[in-house]
Protein backbone atom coordinates (compact mmCIF):
# COMPACT_ATOMS: atom_id res chain seq x y z
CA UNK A 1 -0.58 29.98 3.03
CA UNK A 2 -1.56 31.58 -0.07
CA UNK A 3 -5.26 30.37 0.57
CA UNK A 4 -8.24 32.37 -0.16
CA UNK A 5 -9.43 34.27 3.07
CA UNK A 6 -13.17 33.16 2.26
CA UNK A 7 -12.48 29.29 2.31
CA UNK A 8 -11.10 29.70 5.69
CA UNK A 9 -13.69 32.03 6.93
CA UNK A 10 -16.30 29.87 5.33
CA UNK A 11 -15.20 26.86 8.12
CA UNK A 12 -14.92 28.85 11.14
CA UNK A 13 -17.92 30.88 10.59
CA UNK A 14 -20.18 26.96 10.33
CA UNK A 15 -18.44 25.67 13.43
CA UNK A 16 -19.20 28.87 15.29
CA UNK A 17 -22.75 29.72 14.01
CA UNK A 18 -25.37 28.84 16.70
CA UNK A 19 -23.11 28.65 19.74
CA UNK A 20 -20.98 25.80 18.21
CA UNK A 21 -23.49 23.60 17.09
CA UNK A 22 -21.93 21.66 14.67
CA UNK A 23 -18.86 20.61 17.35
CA UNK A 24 -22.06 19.49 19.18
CA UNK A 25 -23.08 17.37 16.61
CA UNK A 26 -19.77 16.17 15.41
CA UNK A 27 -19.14 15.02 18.83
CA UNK A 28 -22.42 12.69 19.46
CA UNK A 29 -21.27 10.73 16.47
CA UNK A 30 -19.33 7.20 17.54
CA UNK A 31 -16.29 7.99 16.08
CA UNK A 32 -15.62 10.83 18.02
CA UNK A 33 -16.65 9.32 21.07
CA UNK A 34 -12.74 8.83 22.48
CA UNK A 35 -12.49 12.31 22.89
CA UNK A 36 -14.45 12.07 26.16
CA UNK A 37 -14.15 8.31 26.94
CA UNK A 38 -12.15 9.03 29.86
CA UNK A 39 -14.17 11.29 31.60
CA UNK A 40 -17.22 9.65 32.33
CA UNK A 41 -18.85 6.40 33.10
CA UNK A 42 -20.77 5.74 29.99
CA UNK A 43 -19.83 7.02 26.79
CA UNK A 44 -23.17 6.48 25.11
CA UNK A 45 -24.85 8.82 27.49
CA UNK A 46 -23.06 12.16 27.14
CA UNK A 47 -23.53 15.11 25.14
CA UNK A 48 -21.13 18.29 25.01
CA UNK A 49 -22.58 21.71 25.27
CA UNK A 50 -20.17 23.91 22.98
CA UNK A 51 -18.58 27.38 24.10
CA UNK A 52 -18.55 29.10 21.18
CA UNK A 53 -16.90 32.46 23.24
CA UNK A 54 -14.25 30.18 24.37
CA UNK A 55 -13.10 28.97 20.25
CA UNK A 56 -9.65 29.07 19.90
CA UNK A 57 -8.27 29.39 16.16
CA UNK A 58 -4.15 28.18 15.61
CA UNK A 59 -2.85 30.89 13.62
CA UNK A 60 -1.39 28.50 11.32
CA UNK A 61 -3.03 26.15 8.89
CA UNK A 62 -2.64 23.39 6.32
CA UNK A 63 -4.16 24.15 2.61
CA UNK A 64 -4.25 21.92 -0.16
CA UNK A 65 -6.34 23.05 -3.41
CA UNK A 66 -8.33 20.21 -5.21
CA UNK A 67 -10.83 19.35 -7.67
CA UNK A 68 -13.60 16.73 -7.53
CA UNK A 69 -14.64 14.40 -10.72
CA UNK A 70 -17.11 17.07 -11.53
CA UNK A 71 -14.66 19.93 -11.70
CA UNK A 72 -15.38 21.98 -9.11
CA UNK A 73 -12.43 23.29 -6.78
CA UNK A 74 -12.20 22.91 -2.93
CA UNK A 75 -10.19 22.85 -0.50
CA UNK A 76 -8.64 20.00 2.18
CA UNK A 77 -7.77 22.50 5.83
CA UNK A 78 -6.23 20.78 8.50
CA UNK A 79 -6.20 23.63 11.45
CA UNK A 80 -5.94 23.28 15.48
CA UNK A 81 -8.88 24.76 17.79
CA UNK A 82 -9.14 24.54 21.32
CA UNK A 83 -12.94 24.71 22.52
CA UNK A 84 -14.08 25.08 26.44
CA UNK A 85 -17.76 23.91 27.25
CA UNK A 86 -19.73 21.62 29.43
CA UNK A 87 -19.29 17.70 28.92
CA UNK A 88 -23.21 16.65 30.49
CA UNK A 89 -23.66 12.90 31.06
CA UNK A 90 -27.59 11.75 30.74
CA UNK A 91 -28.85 7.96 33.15
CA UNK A 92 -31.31 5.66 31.69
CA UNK A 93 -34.11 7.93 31.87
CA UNK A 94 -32.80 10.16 29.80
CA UNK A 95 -32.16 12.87 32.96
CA UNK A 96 -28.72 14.97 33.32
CA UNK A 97 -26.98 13.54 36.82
CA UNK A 98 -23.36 14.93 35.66
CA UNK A 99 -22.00 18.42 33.99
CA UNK A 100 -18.37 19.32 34.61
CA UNK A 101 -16.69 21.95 32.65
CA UNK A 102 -13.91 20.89 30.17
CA UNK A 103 -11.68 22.60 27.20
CA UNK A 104 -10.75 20.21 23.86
CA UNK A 105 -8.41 20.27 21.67
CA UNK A 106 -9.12 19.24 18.25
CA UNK A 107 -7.62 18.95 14.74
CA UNK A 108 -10.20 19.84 12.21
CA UNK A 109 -10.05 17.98 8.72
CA UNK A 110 -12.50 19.61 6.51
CA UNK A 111 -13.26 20.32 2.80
CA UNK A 112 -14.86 23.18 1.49
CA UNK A 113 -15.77 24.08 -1.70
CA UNK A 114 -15.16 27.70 -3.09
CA UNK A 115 -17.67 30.23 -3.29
CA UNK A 116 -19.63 27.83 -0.91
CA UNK A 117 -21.58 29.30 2.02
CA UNK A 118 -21.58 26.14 4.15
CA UNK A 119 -19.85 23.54 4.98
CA UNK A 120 -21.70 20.33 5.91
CA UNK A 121 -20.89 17.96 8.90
CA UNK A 122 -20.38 15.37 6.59
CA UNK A 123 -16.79 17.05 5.36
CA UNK A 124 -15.33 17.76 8.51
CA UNK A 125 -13.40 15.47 11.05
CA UNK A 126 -12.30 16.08 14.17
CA UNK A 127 -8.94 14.12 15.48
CA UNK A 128 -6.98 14.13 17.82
CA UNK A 129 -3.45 14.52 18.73
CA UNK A 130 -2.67 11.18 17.78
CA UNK A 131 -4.68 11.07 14.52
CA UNK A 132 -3.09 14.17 14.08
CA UNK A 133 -0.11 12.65 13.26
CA UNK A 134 -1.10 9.84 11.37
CA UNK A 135 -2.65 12.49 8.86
CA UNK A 136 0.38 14.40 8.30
CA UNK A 137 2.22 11.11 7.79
CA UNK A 138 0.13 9.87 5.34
CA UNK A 139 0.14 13.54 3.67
CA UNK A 140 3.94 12.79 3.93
CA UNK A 141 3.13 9.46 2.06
CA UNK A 142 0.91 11.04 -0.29
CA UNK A 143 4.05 13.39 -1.35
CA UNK A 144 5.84 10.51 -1.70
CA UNK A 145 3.34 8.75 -4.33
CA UNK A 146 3.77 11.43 -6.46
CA UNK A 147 7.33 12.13 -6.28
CA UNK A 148 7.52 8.65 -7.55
CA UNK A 149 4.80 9.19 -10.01
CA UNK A 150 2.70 5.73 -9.68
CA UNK A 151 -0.49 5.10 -9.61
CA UNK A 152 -2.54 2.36 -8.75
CA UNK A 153 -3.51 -0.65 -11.28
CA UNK A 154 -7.34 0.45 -11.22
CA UNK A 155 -6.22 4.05 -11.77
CA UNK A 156 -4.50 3.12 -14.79
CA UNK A 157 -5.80 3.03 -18.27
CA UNK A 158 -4.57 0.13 -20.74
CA UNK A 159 -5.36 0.20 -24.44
CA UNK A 160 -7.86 2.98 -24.00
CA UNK A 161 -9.50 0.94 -21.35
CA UNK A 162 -10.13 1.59 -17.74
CA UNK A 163 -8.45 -1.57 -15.78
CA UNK A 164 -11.12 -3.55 -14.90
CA UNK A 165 -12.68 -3.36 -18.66
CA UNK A 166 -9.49 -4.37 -19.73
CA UNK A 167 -8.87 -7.03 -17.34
CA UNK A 168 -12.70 -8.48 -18.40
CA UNK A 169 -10.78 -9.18 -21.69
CA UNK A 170 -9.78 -12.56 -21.06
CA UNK A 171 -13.47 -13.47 -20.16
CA UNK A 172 -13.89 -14.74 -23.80
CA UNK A 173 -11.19 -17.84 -22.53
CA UNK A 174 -13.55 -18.86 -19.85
CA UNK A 175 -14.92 -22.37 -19.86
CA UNK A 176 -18.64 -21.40 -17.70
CA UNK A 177 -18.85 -25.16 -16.75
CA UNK A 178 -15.47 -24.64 -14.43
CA UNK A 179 -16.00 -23.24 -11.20
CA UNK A 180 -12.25 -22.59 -10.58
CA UNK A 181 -11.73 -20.95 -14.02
CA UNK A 182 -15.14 -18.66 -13.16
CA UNK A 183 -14.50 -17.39 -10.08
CA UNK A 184 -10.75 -17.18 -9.84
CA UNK A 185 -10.42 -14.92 -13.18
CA UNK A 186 -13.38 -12.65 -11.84
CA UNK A 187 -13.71 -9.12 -10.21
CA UNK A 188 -12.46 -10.75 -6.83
CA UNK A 189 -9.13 -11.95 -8.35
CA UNK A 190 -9.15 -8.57 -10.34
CA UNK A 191 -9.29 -6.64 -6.72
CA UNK A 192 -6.00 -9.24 -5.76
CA UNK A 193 -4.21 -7.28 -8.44
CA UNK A 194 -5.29 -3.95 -6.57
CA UNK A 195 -4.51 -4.66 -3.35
CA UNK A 196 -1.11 -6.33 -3.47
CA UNK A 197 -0.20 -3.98 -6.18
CA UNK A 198 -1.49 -1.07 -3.25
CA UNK A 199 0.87 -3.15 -0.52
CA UNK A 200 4.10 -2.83 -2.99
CA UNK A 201 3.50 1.07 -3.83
CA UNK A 202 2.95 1.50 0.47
CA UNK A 203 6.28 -0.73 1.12
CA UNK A 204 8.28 0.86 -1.56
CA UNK A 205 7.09 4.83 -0.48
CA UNK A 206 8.06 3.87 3.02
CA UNK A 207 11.22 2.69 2.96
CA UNK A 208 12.28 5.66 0.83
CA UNK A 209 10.88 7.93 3.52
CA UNK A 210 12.76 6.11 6.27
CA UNK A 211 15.72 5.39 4.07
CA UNK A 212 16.30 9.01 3.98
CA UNK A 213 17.54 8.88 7.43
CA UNK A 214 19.28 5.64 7.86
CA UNK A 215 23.12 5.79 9.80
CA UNK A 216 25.80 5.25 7.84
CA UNK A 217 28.54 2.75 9.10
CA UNK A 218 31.26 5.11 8.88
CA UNK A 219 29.23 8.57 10.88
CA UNK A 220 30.86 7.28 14.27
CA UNK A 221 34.03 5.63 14.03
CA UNK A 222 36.46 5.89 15.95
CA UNK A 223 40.28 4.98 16.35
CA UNK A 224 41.71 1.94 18.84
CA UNK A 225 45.27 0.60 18.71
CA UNK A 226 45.78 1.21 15.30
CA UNK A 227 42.58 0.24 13.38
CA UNK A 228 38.96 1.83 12.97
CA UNK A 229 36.10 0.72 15.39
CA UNK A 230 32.76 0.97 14.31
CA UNK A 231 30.24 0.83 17.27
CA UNK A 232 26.63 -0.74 15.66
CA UNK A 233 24.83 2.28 16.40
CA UNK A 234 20.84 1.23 14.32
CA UNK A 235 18.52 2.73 15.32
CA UNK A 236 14.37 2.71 15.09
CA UNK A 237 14.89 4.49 11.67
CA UNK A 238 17.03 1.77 10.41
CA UNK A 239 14.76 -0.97 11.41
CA UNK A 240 12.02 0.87 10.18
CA UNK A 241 13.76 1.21 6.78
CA UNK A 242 14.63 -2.74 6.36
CA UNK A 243 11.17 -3.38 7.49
CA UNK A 244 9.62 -2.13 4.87
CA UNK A 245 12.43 -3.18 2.61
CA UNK A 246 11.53 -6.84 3.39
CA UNK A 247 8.02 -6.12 2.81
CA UNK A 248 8.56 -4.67 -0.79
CA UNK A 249 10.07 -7.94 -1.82
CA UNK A 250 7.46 -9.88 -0.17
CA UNK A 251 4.73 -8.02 -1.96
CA UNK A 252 6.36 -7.92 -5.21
CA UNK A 253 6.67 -11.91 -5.09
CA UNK A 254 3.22 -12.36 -4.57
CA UNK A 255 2.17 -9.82 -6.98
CA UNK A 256 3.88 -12.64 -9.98
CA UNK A 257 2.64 -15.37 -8.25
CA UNK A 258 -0.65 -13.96 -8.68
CA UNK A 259 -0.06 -13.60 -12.16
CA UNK A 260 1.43 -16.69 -12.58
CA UNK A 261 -1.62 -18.51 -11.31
CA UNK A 262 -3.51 -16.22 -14.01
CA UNK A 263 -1.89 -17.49 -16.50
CA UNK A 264 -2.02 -20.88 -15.22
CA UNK A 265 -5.59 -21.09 -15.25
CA UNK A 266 -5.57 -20.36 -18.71
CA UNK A 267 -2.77 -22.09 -19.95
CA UNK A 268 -3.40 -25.09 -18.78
CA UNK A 269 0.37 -27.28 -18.52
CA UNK A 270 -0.31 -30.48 -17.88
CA UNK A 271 2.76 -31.04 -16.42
CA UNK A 272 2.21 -28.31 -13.44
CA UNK A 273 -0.41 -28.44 -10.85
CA UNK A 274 -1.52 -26.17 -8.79
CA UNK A 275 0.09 -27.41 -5.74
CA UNK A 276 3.80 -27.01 -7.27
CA UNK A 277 2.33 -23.73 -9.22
CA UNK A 278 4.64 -20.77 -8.99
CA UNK A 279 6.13 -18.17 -11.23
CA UNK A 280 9.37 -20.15 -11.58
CA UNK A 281 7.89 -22.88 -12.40
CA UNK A 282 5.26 -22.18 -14.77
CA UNK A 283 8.53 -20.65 -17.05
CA UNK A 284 11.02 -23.50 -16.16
CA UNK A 285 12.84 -24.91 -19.43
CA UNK A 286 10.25 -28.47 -19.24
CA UNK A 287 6.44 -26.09 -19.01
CA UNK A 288 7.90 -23.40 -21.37
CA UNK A 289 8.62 -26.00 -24.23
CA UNK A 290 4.88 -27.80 -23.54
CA UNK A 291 3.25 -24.54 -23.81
CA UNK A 292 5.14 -23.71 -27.18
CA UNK A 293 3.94 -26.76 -28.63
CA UNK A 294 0.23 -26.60 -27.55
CA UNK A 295 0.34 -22.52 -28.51
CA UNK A 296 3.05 -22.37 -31.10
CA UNK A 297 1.85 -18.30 -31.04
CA UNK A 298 3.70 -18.63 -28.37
CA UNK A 299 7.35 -18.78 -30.17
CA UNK A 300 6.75 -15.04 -31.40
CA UNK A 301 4.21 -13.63 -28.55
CA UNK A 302 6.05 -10.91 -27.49
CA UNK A 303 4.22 -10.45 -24.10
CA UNK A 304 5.30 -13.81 -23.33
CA UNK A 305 8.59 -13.47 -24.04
CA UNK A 306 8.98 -10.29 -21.91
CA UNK A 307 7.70 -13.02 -18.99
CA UNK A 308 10.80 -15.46 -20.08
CA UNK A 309 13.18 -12.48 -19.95
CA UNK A 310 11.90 -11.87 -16.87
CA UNK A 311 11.81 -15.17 -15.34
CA UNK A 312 15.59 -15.09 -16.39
CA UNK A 313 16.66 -11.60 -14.84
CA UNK A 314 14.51 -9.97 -12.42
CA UNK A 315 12.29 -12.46 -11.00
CA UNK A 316 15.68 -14.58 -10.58
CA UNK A 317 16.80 -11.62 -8.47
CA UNK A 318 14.04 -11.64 -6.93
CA UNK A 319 13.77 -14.66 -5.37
CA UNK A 320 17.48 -14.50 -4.25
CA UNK A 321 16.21 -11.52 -1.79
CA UNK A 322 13.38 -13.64 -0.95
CA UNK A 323 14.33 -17.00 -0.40
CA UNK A 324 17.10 -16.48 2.51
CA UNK A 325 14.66 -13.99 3.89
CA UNK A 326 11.76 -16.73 4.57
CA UNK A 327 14.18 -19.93 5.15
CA UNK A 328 17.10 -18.68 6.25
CA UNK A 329 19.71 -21.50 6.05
CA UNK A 330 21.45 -20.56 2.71
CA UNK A 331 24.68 -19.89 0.77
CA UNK A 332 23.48 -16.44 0.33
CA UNK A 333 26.59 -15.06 2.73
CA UNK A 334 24.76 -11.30 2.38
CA UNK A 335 21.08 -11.87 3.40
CA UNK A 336 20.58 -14.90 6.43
CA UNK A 337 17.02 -14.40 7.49
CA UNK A 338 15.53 -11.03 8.06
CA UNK A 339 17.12 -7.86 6.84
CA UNK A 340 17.99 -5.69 10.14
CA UNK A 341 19.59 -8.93 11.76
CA UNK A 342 21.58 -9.23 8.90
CA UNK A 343 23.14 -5.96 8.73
CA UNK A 344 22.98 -6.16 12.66
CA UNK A 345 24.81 -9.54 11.96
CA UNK A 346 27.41 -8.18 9.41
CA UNK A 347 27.98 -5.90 11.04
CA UNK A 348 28.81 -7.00 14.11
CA UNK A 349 31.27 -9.43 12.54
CA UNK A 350 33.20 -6.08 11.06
CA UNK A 351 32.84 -3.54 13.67
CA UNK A 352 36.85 -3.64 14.29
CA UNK A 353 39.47 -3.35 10.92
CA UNK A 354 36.32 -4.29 8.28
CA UNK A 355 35.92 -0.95 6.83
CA UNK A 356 35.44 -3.24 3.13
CA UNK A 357 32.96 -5.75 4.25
CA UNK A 358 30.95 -2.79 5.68
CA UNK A 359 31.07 -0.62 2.61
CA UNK A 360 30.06 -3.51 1.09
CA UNK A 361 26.98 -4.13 3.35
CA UNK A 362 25.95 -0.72 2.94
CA UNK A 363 26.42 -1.06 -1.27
CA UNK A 364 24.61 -4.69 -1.05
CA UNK A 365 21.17 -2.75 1.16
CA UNK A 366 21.24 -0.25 -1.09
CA UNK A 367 20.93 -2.16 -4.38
CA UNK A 368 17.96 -3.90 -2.72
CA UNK A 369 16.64 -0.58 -2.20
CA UNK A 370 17.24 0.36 -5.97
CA UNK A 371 15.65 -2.77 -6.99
CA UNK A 372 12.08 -2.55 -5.28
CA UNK A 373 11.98 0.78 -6.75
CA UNK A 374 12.45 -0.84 -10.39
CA UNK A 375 10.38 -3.28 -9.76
CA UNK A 376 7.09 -0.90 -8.45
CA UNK A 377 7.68 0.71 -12.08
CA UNK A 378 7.21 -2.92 -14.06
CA UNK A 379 3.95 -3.88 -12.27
CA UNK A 380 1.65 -1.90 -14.42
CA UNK A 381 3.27 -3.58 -17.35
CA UNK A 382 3.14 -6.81 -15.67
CA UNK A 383 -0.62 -6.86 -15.18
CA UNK A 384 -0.93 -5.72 -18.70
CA UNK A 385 1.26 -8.13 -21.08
CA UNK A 386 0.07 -11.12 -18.68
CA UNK A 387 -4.06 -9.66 -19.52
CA UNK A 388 -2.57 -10.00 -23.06
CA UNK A 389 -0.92 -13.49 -23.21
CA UNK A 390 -4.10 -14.75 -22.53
CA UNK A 391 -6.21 -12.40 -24.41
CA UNK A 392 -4.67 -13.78 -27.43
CA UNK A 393 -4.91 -17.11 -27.01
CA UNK A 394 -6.90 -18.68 -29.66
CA UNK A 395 -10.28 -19.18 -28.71
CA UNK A 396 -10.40 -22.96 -30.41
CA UNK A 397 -7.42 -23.96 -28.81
CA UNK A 398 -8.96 -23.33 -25.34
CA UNK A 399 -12.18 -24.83 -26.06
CA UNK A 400 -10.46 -28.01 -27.32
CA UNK A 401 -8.65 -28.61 -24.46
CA UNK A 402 -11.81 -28.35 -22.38
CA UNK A 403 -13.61 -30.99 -24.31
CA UNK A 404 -10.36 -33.38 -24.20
CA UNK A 405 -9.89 -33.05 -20.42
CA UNK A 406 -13.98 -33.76 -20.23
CA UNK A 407 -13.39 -36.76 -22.89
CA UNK A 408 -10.60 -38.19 -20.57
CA UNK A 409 -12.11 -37.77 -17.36
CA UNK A 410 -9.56 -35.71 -16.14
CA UNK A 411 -9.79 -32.86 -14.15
CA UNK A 412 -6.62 -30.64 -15.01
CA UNK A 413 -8.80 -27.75 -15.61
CA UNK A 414 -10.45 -27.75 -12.49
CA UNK A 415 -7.36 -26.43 -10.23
């Protein structure tokens, strides 16, 4: 594996020192607990006395090289062990009523710096089979992040800034007397950003793994009097696919309807509230020309206009994936409801002679597919033209219409 012999050595040489006694003390911790859950009557009271002669090594491995913040290298191993010993189960008073002999088998997770003579408890796991997996599939995911070269909002830097310095920018727009306007543009609504932002990147990665795989209408045909049959064979691959397909669009909605309330809070239209507030709405024909005329900036503000584009083109596509997916009765002839029982729907209705409509079906899923991917791209520049339609709002005009709505009695600003 192209790893350096040391780094490897370096792991099984801790977990064998002293007859095993790190496995011993990985496996009194909680979390590890499930590896012996079923074999005794209280898992609080048992302790495992290691075998060190009985260790195990898989001759294959998992090595991935990696640097921490401070620039040192280390590296992530992910190798098999089996380990025989004695699982001893202690009563109340602390007295051994119950050895029997047992052998694990353990995935170790660990991370060891090079040139490093130890390896501390703290940087090693053990899992299971089952964890097993879900470590290699999130490795798998991990591959997938940076095939598709995204990061995360936080991880991003914006004008020089880290995120959350830049996000702090519209701060100066903040009227201190309004709750709302306080809390909703602080470091909570900042860590809204993050995590539906981290929901779109996990949808979008996972249905490209699974789409990888999906069956294709026309892989099992077959001929009857005359015409082409062909059988609805989906599988859990396909409904894993359209799963996560649905959940892209989902999560990319609410990622501009967060933004949209953003921008609400600081624009202010007095002809939307916040209980009829959504993207389309705030950038319908009647609020856009209100919010021209209180911010005439506005006319020439290029970060807003890349919103209108938007709300003209791909938010407008947008919602057409969304909307039939949450209320179902529409014209939309493609998409009725959720994704798999609309393909399962379509193509039911076209297994015999509809060779078209299913090519069709097939073109239809995959533009969706096409579009989420898009769309995960335009979310870092999202979050940063909507920081900066509010960052250059003029400071006067802000604070005027704070003292008018407290003049008037009104509470617009208070949403």
């Amino acid at each position: 594996m192209n790893m350096p012999v040391s780094t490897l050595d370096n792991l099984k040489q801790a977990l064998e020192l002293n007859n095993g006694g790190l496995f011993f003390s990985l496996l009194k911790k909680p979390e590890n607990r499930h590896f012996f859950r079923d074999k005794v009557k209280n898992e609080q009271n048992v302790y495992f006395r290691p075998n060190s002669a009985t260790i195990n090594w898989a001759a294959d491995h998992i090595q991935t090289p990696l640097i921490n913040v401070e620039g040192f290298g280390y590296d992530e191993l992910i190798i098999d062990v089996q380990l025989g010993g004695t699982l001893c189960e202690f009563n109340k008073k602390g007295i051994t009523f119950s050895e029997q002999e047992v052998v694990f088998a353990f995935t170790v997770q660990a991370f060891v710096f090079h040139d490093s003579f130890g390896v501390s408890s703290e940087n090693i796991k053990l899992l299971n089979s089952e964890q097993r997996m879900i470590l290699l599939f999130h490795k798998n995911y991990e591959k997938e992040i940076g095939r598709l070269g995204v990061k995360l909002l936080f991880e991003e830097t914006y004008q020089g800034e880290e995120a959350f310095s830049f996000f702090t920018r519209i701060w100066k727009h903040v009227d201190d007397t309004n709750p709302t306007q306080v809390t909703d543009s602080s470091h909570d609504y900042f860590d809204e950003f993050i995590e539906c932002h981290r929901n779109i990147l996990y949808s979008v990665a996972m249905s490209n793994i699974w789409g990888r795989y999906i069956t294709d209408y026309g892989s099992d045909y077959y001929y009857f009097q005359g015409g082409k049959v062909f059988p609805v064979n989906l599988n859990y691959t396909d409904n894993r696919f359209t799963f996560y397909l649905e959940n892209a669009i989902e999560e990319l909605y609410t990622f501009y309807e967060r933004l949209a309330y953003l921008l609400y809070l600081f624009l202010q239209p007095q002809d939307l509230t916040n209980t009829a507030l959504s993207f389309n709405k705030l950038f319908e024909r009647k609020i856009k020309k209100e919010l021209k005329q209180k911010f005439p900036h506005l006319l020439v503000d290029e970060n807003y206009q890349w919103f209108e584009k938007r709300f003209s083109k791909e938010q407008k596509k947008l919602s057409g994936y969304r909307h039939p997916l949450i209320h179902y009765q529409t014209s939309n002839t493609f998409i009725k409801g959720g994704y798999n029982a609309s393909v399962k729907r379509i193509w039911l209705a076209n297994a015999a002679d509809g060779e078209q409509a299913l090519e069709k079906l097939s073109g239809d899923i995959k533009e969706i597919h096409k579009f989420v991917n898009k769309e995960l791209l335009k979310c870092r520049e999202a979050f940063e033209r909507a920081i900066l339609v509010i960052e250059n709002l003029p400071v006067s005009a802000t604070v005027l219409t704070v003292s008018q709505t407290k003049d008037t009695g009104t509470d617009d600003i208070n949403v």
